[in-house]
N, C-alpha and C. Protein backbone atom coordinates (compact mmCIF):
# COMPACT_ATOMS: atom_id res chain seq x y z
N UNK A 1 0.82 -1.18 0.00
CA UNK A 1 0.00 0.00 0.00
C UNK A 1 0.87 1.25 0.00
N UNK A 2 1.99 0.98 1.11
CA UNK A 2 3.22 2.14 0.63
C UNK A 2 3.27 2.59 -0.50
N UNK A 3 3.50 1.71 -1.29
CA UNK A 3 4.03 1.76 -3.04
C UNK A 3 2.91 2.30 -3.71
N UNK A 4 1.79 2.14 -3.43
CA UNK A 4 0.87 2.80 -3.93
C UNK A 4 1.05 4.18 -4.18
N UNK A 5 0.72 4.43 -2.36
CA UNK A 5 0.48 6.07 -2.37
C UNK A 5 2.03 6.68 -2.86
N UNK A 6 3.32 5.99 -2.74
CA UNK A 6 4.36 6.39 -3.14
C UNK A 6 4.12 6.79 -4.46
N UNK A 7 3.23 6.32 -5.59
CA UNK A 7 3.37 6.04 -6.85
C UNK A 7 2.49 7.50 -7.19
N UNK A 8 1.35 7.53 -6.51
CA UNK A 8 0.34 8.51 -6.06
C UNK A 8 0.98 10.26 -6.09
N UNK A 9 1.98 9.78 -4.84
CA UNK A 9 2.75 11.27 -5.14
C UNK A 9 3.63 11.60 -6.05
N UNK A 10 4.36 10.64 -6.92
CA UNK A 10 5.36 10.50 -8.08
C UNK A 10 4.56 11.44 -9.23
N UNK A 11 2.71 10.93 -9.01
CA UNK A 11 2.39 11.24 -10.49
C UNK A 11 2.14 12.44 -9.90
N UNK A 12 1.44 13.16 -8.78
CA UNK A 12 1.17 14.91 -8.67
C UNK A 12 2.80 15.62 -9.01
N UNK A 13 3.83 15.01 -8.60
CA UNK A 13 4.99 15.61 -8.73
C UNK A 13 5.28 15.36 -10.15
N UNK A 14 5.07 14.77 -11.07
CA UNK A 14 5.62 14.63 -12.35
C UNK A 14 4.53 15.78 -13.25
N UNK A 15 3.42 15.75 -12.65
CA UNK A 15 2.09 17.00 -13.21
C UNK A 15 2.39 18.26 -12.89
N UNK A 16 3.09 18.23 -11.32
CA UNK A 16 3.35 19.42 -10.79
C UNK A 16 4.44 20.20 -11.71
N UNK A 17 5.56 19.56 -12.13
CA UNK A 17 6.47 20.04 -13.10
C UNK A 17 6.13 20.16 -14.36
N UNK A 18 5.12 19.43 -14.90
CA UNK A 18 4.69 20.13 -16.35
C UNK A 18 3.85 21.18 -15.90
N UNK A 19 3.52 22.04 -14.54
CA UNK A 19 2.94 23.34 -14.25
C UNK A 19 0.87 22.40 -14.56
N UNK A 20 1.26 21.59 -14.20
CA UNK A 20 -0.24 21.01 -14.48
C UNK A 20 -0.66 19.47 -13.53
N UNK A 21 -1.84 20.32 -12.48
CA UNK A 21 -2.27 19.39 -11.26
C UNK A 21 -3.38 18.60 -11.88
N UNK A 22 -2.87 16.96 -11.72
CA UNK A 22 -4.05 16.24 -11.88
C UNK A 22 -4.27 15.41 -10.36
N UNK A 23 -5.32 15.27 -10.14
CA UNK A 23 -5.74 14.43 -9.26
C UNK A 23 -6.11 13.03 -9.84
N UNK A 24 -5.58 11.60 -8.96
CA UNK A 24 -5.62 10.81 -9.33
C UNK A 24 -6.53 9.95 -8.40
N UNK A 25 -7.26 8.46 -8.73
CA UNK A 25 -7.63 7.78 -8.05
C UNK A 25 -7.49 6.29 -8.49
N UNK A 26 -7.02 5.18 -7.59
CA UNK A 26 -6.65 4.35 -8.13
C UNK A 26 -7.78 3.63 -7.90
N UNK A 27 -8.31 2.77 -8.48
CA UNK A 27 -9.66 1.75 -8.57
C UNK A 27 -9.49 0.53 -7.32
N UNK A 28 -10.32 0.41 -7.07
CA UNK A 28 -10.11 -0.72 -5.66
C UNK A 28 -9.65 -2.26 -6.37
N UNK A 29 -10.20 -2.32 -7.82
CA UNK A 29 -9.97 -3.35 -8.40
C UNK A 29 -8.00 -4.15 -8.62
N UNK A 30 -8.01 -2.49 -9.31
CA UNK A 30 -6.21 -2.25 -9.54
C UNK A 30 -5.56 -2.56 -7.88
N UNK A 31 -6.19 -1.69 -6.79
CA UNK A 31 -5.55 -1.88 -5.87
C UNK A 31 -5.34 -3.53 -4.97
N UNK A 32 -6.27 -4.07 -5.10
CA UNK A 32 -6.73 -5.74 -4.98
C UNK A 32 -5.73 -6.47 -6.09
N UNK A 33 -5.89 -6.14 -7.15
CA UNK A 33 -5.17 -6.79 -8.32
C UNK A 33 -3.50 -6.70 -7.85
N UNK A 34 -2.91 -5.43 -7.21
CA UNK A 34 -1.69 -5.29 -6.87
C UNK A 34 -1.74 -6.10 -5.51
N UNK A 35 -2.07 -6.05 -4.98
CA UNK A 35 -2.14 -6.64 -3.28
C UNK A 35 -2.31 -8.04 -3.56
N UNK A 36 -3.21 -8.84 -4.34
CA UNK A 36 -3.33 -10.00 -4.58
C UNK A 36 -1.61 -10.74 -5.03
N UNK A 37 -1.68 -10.05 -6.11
CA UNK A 37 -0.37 -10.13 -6.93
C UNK A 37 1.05 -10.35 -5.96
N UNK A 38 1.28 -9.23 -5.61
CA UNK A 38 2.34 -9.34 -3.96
C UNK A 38 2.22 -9.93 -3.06
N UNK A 39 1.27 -10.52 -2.18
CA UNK A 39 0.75 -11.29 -1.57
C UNK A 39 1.28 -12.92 -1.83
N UNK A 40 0.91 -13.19 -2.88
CA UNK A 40 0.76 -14.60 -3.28
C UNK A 40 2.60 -14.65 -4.03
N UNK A 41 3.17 -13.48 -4.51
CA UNK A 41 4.50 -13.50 -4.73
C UNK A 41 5.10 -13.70 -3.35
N UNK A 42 4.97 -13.19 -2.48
CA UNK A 42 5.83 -13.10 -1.59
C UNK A 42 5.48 -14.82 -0.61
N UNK A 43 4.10 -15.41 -0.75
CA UNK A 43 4.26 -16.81 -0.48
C UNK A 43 4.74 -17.89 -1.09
N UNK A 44 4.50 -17.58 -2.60
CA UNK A 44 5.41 -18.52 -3.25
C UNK A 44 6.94 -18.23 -2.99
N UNK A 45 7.71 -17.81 -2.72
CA UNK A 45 8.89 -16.94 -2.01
C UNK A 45 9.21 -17.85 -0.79
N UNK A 46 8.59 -17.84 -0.22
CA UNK A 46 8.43 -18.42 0.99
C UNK A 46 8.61 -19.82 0.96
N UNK A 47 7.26 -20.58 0.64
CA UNK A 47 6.94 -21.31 0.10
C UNK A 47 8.44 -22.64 0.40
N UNK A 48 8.68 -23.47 1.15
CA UNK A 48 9.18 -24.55 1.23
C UNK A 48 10.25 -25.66 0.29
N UNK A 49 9.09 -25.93 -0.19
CA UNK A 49 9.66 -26.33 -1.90
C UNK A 49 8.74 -26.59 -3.31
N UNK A 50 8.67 -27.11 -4.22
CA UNK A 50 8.38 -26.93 -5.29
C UNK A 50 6.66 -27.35 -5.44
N UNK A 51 6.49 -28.38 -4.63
CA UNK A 51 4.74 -28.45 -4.69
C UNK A 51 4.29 -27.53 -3.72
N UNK A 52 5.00 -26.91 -2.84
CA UNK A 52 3.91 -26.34 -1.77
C UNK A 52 3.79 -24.86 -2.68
N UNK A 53 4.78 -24.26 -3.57
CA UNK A 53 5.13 -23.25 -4.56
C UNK A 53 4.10 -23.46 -5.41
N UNK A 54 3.61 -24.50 -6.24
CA UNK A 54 2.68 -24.95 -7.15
C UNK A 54 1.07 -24.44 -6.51
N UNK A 55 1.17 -24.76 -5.36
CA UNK A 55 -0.17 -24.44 -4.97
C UNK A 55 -0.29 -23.34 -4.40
N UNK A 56 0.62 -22.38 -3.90
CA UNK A 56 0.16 -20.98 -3.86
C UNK A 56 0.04 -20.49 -5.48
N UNK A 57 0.92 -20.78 -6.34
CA UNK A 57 0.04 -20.52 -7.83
C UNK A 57 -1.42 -20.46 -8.27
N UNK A 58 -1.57 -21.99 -7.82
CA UNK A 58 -2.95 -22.26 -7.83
C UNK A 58 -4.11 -21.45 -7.03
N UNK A 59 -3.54 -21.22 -5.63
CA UNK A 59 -4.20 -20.18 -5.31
C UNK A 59 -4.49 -18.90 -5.45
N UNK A 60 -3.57 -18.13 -6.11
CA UNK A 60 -3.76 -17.00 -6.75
C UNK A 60 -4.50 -16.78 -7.67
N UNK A 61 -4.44 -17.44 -8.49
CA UNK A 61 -5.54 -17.85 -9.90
C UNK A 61 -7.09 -18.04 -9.36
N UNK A 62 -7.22 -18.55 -8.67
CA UNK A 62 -8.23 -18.51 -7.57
C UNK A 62 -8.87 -17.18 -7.01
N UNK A 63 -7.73 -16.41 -6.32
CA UNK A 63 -7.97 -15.51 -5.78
C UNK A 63 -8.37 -14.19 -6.57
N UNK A 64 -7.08 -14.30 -7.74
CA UNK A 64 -7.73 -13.19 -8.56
C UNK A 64 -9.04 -13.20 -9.76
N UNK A 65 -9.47 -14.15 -9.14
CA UNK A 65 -10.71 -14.87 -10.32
C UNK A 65 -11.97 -13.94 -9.24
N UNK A 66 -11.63 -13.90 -7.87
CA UNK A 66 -12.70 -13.41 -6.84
C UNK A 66 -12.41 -12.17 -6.69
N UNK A 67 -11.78 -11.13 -7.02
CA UNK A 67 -11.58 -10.08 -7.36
C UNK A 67 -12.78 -9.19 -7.82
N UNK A 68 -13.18 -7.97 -7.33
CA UNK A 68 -14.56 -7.18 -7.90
C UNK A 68 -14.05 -6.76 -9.33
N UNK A 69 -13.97 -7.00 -10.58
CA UNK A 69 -13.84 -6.33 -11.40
C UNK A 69 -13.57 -7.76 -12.33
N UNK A 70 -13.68 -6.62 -14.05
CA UNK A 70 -13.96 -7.95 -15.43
C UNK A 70 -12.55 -7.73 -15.73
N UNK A 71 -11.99 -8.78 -15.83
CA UNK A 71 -10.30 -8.61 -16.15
C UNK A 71 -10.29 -8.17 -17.61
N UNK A 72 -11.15 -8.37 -18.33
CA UNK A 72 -11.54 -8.15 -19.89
C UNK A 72 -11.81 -6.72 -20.01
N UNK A 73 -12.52 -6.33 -19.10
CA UNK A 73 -12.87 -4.25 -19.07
C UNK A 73 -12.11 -3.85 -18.03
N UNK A 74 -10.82 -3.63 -18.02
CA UNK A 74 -9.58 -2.36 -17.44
C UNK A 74 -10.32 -1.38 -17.74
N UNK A 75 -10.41 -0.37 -17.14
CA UNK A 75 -10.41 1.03 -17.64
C UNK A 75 -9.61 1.53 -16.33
N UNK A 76 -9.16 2.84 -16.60
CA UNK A 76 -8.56 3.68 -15.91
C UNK A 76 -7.11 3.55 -15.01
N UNK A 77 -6.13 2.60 -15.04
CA UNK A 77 -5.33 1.93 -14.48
C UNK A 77 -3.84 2.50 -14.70
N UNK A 78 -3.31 2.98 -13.81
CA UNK A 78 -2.43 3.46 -13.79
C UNK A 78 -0.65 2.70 -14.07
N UNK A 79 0.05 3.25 -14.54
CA UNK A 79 1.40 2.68 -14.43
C UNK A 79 2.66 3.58 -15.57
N UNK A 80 3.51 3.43 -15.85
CA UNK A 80 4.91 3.71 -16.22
C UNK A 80 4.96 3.17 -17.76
N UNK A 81 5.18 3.67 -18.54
CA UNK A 81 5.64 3.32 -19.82
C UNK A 81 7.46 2.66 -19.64
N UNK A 82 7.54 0.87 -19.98
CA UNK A 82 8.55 0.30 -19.75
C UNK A 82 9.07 0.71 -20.86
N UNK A 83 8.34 -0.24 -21.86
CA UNK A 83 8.64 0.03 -23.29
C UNK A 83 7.71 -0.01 -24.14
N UNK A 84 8.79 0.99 -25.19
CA UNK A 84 7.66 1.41 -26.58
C UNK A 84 8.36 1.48 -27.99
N UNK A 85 8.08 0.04 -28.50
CA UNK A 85 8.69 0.24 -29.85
C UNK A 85 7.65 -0.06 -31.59
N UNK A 86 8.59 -0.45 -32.36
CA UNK A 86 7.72 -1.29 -33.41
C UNK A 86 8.66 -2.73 -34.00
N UNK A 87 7.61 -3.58 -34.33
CA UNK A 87 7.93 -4.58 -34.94
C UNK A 87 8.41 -4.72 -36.32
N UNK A 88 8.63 -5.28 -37.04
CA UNK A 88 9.28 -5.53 -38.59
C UNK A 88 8.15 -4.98 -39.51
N UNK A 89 6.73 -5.02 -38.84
CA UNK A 89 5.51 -4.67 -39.38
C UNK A 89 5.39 -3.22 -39.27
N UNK A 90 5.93 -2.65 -38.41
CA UNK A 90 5.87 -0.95 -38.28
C UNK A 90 4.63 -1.29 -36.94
N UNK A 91 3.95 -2.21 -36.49
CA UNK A 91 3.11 -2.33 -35.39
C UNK A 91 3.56 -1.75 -33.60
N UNK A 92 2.94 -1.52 -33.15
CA UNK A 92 3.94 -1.03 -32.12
C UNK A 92 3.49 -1.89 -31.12
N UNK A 93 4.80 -2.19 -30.05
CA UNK A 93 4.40 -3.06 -29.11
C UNK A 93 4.68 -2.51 -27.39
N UNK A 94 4.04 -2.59 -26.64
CA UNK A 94 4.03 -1.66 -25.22
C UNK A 94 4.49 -2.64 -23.95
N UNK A 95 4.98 -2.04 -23.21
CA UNK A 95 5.01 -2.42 -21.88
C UNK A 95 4.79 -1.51 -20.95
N UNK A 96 3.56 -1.94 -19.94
CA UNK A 96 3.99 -0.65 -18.99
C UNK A 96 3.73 -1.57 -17.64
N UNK A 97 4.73 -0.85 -17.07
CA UNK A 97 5.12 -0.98 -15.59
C UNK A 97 3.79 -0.78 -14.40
N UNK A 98 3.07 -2.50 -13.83
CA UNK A 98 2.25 -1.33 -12.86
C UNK A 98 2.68 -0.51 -12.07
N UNK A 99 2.05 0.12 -11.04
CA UNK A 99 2.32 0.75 -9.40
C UNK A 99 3.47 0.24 -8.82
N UNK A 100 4.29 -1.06 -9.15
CA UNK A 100 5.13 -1.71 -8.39
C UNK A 100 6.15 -2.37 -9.35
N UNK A 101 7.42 -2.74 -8.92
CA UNK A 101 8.24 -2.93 -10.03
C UNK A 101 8.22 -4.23 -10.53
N UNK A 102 7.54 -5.52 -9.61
CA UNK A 102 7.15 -6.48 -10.44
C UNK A 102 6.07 -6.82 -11.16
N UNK A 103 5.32 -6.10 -11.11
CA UNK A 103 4.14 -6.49 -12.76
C UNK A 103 4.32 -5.41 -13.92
N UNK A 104 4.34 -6.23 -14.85
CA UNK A 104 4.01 -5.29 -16.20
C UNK A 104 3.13 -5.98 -16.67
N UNK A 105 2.37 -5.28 -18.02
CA UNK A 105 0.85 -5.75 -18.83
C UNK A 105 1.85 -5.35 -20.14
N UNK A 106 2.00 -6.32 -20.89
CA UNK A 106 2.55 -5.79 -22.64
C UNK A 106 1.93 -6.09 -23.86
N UNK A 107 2.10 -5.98 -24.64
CA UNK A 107 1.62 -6.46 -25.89
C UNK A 107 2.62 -7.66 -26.22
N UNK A 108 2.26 -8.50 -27.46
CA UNK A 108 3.54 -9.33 -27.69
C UNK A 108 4.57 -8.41 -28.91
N UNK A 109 5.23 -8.82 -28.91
CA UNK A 109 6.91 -7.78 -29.81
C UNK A 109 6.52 -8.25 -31.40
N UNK A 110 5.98 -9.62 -31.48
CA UNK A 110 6.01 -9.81 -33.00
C UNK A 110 5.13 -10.13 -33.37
N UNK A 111 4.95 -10.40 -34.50
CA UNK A 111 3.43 -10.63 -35.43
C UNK A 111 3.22 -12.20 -35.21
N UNK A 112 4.26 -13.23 -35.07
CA UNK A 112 4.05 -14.66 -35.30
C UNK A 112 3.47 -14.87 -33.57
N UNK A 113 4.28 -14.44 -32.43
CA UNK A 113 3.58 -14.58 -31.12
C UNK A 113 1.87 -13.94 -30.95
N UNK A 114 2.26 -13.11 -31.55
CA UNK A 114 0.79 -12.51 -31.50
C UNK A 114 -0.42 -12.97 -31.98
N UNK A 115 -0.16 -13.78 -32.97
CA UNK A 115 -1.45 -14.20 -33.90
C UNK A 115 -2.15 -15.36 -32.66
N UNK A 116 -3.44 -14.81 -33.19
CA UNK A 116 -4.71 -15.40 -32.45
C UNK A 116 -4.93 -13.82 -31.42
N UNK A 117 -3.86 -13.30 -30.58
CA UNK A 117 -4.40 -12.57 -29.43
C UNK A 117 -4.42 -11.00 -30.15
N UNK A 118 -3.77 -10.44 -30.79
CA UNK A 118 -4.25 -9.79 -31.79
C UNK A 118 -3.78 -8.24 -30.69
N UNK A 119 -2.89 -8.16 -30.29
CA UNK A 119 -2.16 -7.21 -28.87
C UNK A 119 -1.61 -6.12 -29.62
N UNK A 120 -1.21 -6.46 -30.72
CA UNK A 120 -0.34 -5.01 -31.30
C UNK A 120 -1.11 -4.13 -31.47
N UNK A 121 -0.29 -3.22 -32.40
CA UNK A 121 -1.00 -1.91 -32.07
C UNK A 121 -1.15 -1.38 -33.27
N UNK A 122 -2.06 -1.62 -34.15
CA UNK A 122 -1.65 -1.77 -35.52
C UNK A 122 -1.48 0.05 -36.14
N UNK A 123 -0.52 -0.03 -36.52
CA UNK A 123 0.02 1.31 -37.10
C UNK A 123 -1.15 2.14 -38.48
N UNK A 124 -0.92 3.81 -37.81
CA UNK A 124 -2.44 3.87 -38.52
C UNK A 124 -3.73 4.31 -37.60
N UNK A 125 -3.65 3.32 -36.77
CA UNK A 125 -4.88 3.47 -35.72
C UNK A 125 -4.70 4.97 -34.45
N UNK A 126 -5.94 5.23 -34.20
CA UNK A 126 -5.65 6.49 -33.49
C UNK A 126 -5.00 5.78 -32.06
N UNK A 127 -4.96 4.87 -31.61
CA UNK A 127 -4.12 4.53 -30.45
C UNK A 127 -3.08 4.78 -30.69
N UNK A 128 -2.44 3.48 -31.48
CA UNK A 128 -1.51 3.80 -32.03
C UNK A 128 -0.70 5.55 -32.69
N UNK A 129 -1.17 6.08 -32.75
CA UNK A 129 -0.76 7.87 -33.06
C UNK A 129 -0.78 8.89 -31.80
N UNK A 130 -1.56 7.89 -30.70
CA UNK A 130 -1.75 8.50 -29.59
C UNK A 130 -0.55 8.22 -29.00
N UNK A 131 0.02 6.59 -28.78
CA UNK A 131 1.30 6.64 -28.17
C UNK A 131 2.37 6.95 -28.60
N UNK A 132 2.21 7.67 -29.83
CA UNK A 132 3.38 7.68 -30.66
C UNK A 132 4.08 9.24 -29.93
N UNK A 133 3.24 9.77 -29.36
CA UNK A 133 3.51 10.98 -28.72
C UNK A 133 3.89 10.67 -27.58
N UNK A 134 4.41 9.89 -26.98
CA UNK A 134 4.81 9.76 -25.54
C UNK A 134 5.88 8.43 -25.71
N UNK A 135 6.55 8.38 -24.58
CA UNK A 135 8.27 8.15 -24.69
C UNK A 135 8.18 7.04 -23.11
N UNK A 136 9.31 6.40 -23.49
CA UNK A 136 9.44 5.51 -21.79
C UNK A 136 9.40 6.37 -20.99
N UNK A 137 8.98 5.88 -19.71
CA UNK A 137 9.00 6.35 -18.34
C UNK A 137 7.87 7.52 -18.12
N UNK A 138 7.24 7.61 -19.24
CA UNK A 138 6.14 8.13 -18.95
C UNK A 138 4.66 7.51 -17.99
N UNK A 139 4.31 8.28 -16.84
CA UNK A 139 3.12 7.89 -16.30
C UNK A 139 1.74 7.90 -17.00
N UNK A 140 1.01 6.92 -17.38
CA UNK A 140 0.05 6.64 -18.25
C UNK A 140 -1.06 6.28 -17.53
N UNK A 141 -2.48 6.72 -17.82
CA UNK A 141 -3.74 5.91 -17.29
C UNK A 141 -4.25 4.68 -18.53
N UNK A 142 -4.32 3.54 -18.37
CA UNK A 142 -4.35 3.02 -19.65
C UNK A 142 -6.35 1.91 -19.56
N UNK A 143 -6.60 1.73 -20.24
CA UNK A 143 -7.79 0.33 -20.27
C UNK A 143 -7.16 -0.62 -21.27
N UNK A 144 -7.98 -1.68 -20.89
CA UNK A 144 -7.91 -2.57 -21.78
C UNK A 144 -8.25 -3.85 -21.30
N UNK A 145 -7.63 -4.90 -21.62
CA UNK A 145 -8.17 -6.33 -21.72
C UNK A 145 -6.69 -7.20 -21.04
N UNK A 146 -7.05 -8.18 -19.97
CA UNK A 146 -5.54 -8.66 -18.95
C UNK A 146 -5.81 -9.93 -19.34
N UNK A 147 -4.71 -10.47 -20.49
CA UNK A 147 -4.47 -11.82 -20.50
C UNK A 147 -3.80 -12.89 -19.48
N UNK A 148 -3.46 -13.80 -19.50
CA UNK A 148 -2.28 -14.79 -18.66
C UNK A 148 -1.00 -14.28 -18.75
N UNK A 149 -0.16 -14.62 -17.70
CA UNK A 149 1.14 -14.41 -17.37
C UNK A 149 1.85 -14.42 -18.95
N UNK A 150 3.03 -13.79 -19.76
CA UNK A 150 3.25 -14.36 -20.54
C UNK A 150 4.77 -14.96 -20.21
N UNK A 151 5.02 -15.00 -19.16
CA UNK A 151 6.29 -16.06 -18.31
C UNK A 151 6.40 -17.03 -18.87
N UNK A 152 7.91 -17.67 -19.08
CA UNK A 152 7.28 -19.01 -18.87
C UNK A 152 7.36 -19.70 -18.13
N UNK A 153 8.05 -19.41 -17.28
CA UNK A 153 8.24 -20.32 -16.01
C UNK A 153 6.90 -19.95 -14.61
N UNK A 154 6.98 -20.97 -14.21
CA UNK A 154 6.16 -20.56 -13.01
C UNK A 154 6.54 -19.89 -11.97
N UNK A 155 7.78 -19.71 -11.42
CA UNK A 155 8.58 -18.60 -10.95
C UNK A 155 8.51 -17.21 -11.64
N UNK A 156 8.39 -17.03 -13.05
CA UNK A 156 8.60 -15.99 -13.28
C UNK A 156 7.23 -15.23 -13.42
N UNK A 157 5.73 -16.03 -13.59
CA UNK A 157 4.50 -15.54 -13.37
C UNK A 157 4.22 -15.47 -12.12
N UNK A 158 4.67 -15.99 -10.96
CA UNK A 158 4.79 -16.06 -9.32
C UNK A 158 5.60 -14.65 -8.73
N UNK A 159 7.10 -14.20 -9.41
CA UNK A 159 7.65 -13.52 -8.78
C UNK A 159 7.56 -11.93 -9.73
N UNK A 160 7.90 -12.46 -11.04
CA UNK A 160 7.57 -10.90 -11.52
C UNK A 160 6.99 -11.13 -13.09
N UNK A 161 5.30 -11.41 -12.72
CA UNK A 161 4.58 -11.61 -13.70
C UNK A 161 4.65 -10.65 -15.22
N UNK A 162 4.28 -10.78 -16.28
CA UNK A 162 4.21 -10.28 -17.32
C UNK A 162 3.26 -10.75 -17.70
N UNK A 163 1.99 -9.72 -17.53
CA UNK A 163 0.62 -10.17 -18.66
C UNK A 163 0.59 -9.75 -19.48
N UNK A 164 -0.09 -10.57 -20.27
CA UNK A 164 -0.39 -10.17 -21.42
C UNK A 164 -1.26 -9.22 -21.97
N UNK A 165 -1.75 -8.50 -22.63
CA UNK A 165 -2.54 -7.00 -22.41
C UNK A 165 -2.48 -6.34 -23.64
N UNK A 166 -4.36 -6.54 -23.95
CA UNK A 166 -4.93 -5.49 -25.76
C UNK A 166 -5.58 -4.54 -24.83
N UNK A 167 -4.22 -3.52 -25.30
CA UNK A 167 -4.55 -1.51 -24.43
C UNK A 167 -5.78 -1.09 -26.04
N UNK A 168 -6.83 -0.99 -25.00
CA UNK A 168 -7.54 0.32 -25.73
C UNK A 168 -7.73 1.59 -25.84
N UNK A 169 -6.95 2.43 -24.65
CA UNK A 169 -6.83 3.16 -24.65
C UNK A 169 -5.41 4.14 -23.71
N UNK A 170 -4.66 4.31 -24.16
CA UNK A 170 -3.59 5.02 -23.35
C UNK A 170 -3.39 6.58 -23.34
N UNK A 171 -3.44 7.06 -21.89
CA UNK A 171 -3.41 8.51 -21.88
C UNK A 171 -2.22 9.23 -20.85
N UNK A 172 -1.88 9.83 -21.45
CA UNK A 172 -0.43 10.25 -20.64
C UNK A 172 -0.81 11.13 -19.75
N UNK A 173 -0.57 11.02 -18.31
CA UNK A 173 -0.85 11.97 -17.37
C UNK A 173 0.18 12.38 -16.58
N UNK A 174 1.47 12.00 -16.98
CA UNK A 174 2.78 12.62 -16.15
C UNK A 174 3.69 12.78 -16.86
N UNK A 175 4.94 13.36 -16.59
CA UNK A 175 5.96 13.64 -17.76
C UNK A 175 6.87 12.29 -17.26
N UNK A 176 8.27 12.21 -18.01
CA UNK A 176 8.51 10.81 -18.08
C UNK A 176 9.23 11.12 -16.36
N UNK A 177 9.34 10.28 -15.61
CA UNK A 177 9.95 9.92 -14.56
C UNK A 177 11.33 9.84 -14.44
N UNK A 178 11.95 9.62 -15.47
CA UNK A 178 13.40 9.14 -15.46
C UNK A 178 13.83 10.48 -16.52
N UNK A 179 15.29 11.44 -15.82
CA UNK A 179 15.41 12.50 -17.02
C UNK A 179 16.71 12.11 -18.17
């Protein structure tokens, strides 16, 4: 919850220096979704050895299934632009950093991983022209749609997950964090 409100004052101070106050609010969903997330990292962590590790997995999946909110309708969710590039296709592919330094939500990087989930960002599109104006380390409010870990290990969806994630909408609300 530290990290939260830490993150909280990062973005009035990153608004405050573009001479422009936004007030922010983080969704109880996002905040559950982070707490769940850390929670169940820090028991698999713990965690003994390799089956008792397996089933705090299992329980998380669980837990964030009981969560108030449609993992399919994100809206309003805060975090950090990791990365922002394009593929061989000119498509662009995202990462952004939640509230905390182990989760990110990305798109996939290439056209062959991607097919079926359909994550890029196809060049052209007003999203796409929207992020084209904003740079890493920028603070973003973003929506969209939260796939599975795209880890592959079970350690690495346990300790510092990477979901998978079709952004519908990204809006820059801080200047970049890092100068």
């Amino acid at each position: 919850m530290k990290k939260i409100a830490g993150l909280l004052l990062l973005l009035a101070a990153s608004s405050m220096a573009s001479a422009e106050t936004k007030t922010v609010t983080v969704s109880d969903f996002q905040k559950g979704f982070i707490e769940t997330v850390q929670d169940y990292s820090a028991q698999y962590e713990a965690a003994p050895n390799d089956l008792k590790k397996s089933t705090v997995a299992r329980k998380r999946l669980d837990a964030l299934s009981k969560l108030k909110g449609d993992p399919r309708k994100i809206s309003g969710w805060y975090g950090t632009i990791e990365k922002l590039g394009t593929n061989g296709d000119g498509d662009a592919f995202m990462t952004i950093k939640l509230l905390v330094d182990n989760i990110t939500f990305s798109t996939w990087n290439n056209s062959l991983s991607d097919s079926g989930s359909n994550t890029l960002i196809k060049n052209g599109t007003p999203l796409y022209d929207q992020i084209a104006e904003m740079a890493e380390g920028n603070v973003v409010m973003f929506s969209g749609a939260i796939g599975k870990p795209k880890n592959l290990t079970e350690r690495g969806k346990m300790t510092a997950p990477d979901f998978l994630f079709k952004f519908s909408k990204v809006e820059k609300v801080g200047d970049s964090t890092t100068q």
